[in-house]
C-alpha atoms as a PDB file:
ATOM      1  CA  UNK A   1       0.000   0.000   0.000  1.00  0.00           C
ATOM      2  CA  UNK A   2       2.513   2.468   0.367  1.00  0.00           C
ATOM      3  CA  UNK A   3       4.046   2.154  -2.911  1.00  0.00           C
ATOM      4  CA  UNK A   4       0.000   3.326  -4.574  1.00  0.00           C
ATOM      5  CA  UNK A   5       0.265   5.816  -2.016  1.00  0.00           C
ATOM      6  CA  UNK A   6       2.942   7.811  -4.266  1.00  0.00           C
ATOM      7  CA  UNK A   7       1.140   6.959  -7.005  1.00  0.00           C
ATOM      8  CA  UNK A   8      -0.793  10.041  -8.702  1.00  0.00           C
ATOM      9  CA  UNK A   9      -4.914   8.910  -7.633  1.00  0.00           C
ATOM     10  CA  UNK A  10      -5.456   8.890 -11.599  1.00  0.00           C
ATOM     11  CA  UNK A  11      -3.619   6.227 -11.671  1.00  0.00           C
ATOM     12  CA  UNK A  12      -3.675   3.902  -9.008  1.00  0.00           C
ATOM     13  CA  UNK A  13      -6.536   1.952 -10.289  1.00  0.00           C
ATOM     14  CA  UNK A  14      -4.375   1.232 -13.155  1.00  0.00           C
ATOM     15  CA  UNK A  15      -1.171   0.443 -10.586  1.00  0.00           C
ATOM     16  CA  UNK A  16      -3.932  -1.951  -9.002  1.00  0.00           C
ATOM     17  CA  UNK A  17      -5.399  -3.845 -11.791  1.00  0.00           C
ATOM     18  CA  UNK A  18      -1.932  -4.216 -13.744  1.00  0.00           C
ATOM     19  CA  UNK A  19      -0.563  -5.687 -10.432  1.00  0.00           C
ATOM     20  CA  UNK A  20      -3.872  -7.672  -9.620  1.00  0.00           C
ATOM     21  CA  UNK A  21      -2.840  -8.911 -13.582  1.00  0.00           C
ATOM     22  CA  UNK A  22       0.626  -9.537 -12.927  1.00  0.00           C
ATOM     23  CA  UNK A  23      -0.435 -11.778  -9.640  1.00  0.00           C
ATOM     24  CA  UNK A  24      -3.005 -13.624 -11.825  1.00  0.00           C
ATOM     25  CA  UNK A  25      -0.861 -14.759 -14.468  1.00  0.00           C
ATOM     26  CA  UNK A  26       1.490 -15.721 -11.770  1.00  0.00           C
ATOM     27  CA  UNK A  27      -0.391 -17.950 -10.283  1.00  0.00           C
ATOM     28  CA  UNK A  28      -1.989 -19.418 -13.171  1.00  0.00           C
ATOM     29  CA  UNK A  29       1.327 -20.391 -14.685  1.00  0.00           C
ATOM     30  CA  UNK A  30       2.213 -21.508 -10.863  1.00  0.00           C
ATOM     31  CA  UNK A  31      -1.265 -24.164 -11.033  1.00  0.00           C
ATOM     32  CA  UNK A  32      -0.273 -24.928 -14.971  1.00  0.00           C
ATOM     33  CA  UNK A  33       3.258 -26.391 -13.837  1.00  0.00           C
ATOM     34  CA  UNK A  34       2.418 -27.614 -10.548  1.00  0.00           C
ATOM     35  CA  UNK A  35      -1.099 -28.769 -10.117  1.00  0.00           C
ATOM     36  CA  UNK A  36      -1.020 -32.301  -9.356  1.00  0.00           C
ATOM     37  CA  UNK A  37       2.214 -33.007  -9.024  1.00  0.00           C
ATOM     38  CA  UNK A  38       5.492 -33.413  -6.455  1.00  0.00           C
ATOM     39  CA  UNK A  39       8.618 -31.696  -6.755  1.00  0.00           C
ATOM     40  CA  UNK A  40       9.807 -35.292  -6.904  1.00  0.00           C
ATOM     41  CA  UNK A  41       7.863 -35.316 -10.166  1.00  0.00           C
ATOM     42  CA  UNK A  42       8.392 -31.954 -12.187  1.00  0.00           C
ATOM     43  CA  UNK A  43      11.735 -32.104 -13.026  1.00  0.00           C
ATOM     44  CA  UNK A  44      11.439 -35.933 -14.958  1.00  0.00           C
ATOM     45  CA  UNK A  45      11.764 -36.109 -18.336  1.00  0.00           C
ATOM     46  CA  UNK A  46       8.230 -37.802 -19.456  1.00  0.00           C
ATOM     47  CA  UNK A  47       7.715 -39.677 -23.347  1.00  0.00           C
ATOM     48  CA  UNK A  48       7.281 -36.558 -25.886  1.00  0.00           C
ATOM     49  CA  UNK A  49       8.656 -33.859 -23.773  1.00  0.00           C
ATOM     50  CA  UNK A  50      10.890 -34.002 -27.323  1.00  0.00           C
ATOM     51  CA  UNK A  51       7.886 -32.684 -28.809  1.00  0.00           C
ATOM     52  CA  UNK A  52       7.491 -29.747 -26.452  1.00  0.00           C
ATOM     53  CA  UNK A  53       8.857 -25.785 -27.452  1.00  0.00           C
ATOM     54  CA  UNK A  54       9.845 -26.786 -31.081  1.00  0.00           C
ATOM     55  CA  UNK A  55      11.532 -24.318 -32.760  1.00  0.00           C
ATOM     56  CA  UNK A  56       9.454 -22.327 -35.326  1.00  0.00           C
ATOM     57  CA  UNK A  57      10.645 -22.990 -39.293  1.00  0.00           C
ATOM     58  CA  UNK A  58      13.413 -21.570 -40.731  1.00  0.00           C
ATOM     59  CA  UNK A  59      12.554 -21.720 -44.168  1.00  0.00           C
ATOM     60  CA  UNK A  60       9.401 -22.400 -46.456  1.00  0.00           C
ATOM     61  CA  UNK A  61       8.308 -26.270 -46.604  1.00  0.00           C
ATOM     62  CA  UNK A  62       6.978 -26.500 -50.439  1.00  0.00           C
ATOM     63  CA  UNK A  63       5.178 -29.469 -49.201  1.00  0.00           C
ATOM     64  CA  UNK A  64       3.194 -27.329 -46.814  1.00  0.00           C
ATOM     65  CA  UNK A  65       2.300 -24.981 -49.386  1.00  0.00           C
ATOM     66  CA  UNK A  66      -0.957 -24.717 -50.700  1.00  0.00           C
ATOM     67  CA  UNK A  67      -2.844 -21.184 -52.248  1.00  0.00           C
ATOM     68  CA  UNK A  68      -5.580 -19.949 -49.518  1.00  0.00           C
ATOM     69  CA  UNK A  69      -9.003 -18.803 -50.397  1.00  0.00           C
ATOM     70  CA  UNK A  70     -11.968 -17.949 -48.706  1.00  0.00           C
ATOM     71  CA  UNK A  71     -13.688 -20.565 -46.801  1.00  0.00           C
ATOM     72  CA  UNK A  72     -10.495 -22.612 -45.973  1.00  0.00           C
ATOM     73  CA  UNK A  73      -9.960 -24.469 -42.407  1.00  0.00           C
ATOM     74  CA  UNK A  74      -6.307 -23.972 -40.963  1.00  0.00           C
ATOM     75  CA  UNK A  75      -6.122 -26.081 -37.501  1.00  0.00           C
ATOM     76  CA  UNK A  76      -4.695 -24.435 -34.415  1.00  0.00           C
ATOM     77  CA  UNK A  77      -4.034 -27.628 -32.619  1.00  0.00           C
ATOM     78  CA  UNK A  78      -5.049 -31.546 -32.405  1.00  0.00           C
ATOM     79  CA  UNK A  79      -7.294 -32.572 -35.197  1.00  0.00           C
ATOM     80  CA  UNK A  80     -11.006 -30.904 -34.229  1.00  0.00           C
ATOM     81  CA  UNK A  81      -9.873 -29.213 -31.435  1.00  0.00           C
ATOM     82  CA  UNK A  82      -9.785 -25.941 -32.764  1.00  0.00           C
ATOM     83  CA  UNK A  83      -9.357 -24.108 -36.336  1.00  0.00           C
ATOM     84  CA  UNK A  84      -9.397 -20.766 -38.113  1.00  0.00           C
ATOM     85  CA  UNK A  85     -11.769 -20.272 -41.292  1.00  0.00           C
ATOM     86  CA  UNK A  86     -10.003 -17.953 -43.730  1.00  0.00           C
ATOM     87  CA  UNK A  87     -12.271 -15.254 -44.106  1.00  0.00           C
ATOM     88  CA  UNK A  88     -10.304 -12.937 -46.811  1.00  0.00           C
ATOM     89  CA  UNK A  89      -7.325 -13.321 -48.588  1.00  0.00           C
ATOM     90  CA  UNK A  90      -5.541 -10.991 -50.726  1.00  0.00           C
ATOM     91  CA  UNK A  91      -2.293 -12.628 -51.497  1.00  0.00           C
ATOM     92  CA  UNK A  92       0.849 -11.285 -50.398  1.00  0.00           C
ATOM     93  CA  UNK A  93      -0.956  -8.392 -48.923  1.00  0.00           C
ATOM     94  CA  UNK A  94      -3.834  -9.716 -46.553  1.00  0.00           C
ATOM     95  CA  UNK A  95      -4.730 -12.578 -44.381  1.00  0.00           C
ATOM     96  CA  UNK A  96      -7.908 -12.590 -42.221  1.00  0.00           C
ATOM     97  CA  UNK A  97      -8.161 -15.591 -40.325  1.00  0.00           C
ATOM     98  CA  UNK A  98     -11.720 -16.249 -37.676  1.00  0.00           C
ATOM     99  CA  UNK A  99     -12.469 -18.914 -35.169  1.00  0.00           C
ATOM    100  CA  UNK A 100     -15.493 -19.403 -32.914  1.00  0.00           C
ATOM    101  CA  UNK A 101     -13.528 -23.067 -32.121  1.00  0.00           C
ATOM    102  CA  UNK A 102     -11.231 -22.247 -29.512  1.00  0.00           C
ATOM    103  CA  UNK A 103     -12.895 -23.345 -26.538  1.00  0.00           C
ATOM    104  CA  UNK A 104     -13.829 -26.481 -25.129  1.00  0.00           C
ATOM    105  CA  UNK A 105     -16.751 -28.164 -26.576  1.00  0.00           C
ATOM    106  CA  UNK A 106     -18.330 -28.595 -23.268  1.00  0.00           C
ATOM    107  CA  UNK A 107     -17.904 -25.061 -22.439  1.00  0.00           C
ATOM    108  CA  UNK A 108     -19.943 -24.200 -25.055  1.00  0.00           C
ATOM    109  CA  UNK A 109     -22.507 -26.836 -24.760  1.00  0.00           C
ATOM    110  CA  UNK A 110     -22.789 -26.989 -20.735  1.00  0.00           C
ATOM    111  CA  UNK A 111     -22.203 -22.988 -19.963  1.00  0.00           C
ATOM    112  CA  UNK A 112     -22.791 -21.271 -22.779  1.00  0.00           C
ATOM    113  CA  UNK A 113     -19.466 -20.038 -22.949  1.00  0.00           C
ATOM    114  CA  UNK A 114     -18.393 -18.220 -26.217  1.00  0.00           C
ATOM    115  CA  UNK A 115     -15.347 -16.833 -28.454  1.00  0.00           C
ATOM    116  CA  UNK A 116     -15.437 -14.482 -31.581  1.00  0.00           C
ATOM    117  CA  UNK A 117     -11.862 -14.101 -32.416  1.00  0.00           C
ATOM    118  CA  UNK A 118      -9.996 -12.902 -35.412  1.00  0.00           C
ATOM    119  CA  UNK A 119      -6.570 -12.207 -36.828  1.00  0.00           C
ATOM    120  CA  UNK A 120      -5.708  -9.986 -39.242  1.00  0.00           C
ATOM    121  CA  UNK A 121      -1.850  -9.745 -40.997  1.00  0.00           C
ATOM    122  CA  UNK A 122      -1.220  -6.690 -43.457  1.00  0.00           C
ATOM    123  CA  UNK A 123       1.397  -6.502 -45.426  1.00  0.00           C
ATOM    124  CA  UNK A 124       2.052  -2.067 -46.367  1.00  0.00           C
ATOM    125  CA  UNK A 125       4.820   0.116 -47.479  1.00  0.00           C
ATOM    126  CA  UNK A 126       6.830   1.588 -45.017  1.00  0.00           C
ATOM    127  CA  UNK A 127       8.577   5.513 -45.214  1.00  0.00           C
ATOM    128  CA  UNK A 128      12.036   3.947 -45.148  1.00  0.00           C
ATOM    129  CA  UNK A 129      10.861   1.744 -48.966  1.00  0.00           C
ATOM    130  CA  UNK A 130      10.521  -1.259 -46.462  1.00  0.00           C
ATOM    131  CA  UNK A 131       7.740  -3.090 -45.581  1.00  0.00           C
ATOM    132  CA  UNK A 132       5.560  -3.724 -42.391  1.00  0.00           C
ATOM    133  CA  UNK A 133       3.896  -6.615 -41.366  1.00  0.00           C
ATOM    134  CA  UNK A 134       0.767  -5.838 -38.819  1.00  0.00           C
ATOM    135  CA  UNK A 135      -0.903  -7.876 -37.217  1.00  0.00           C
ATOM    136  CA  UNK A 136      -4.355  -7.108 -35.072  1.00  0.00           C
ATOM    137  CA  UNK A 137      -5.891  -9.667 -33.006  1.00  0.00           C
ATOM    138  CA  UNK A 138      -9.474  -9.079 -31.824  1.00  0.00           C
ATOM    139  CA  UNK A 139     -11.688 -11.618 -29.322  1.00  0.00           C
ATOM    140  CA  UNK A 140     -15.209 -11.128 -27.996  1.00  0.00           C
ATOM    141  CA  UNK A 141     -16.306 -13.667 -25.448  1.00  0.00           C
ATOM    142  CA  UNK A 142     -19.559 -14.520 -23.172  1.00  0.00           C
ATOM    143  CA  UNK A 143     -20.035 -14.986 -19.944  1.00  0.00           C
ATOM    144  CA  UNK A 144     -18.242 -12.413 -17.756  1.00  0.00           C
ATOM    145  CA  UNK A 145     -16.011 -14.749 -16.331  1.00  0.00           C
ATOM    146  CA  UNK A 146     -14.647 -15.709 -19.499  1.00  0.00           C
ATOM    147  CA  UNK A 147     -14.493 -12.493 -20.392  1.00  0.00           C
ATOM    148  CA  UNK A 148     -12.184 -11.883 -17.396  1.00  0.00           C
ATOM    149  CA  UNK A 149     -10.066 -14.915 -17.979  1.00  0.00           C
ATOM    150  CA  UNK A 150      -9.563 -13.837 -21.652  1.00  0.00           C
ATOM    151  CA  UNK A 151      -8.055 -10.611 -20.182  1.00  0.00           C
ATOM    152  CA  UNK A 152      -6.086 -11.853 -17.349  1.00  0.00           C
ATOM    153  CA  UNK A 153      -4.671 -14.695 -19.337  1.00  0.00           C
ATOM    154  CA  UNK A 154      -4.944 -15.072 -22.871  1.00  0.00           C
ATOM    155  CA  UNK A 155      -4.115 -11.337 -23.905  1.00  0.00           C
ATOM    156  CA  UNK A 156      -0.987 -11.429 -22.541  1.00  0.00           C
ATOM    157  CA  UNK A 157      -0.111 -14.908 -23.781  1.00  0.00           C
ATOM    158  CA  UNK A 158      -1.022 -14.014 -27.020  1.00  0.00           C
ATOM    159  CA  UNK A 159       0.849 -10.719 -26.455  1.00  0.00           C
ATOM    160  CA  UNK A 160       3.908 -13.061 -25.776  1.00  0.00           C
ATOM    161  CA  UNK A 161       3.513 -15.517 -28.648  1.00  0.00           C
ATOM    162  CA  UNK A 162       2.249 -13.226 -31.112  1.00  0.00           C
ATOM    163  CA  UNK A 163       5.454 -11.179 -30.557  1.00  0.00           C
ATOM    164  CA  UNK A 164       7.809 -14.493 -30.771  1.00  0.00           C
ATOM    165  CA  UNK A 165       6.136 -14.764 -34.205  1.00  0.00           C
ATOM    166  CA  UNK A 166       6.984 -11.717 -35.262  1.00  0.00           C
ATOM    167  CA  UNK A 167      10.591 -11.486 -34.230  1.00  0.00           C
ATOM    168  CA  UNK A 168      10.476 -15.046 -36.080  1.00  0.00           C
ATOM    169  CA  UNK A 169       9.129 -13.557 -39.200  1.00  0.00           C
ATOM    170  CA  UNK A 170      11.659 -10.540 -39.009  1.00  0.00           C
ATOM    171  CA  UNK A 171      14.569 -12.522 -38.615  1.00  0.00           C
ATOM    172  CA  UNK A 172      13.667 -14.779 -41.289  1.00  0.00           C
ATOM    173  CA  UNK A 173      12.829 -11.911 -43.887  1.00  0.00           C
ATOM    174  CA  UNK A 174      15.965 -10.132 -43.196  1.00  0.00           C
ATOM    175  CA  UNK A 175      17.933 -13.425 -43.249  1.00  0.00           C
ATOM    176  CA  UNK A 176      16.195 -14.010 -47.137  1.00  0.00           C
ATOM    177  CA  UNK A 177      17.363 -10.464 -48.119  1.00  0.00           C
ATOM    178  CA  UNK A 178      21.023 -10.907 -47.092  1.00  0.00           C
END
């Protein structure tokens, strides 16, 4: 309490919600690597831990390659667990992708629980004759408590990842021009 208290009042309810954030995420990531185990336990290497944190590709897989249109699935995890439906394409320059799938089924069925989420990449012209890559990612969810979760947790895990994908991307476009 006595750091708020040198806080300006117009913003201590942000101090207190980024920290009540902070502790959240803590915790959660606390229960994800802990929650049923021992100590004993967590440090063991367990079958397909080898399959855990891969690296993201360094080049293009032909194979893998295939034009997107409209109306496409791309999954975003085990096979009907979740998927985006490519809503527009405008090759190289846009890429909007949409899911309502990325919940659990019984979330949906049992508590009426809901996501609207989309991505968007852009390719434009930068000042500098370069080019930026953006990339907006917008959610909608139902009930509150998801709602809440979405916040505490997923935006700043997407936040995290969507950032590791970009730095990816970067390093792999200025790696192609060199």
């Amino acid at each position: 309490m006595e750091q708020l208290a040198r806080v300006p009042t117009r913003h201590r309810g942000k101090v207190a919600a980024a920290a009540a954030l902070a502790g959240t995420v803590a915790v959660a990531q606390w229960l994800d690597r802990t929650s049923g185990s021992t100590r004993a336990e967590r440090p063991r290497r367990l079958p397909g831990d080898e399959l855990d944190n891969r690296p993201s590709a360094t080049r293009l897989v032909p194979e893998l390659q295939r034009p997107l249109r409209a109306g496409d699935h791309i999954p975003d995890g085990p096979p009907g667990t979740a998927w985006f439906v490519v809503e527009r394409v405008d090759p190289p320059r846009l890429l909007v992708l949409h899911s309502t799938t990325h919940l659990p089924h019984a979330w949906r069925e049992r508590l009426g629980a809901a996501i609207d989420w989309t991505w968007t990449f852009t390719l434009a012209g930068a000042s500098d004759g370069g080019t930026r890559l953006q990339l907006r990612v917008r959610g909608r969810t139902r009930p509150w408590w998801l709602t809440a979760a979405y916040v505490a947790a997923l935006v700043p895990a997407d936040h995290l990842m969507a950032g590791s994908m970009l730095t990816g991307i970067r390093r792999r476009a200025a790696a192609a021009v060199t």
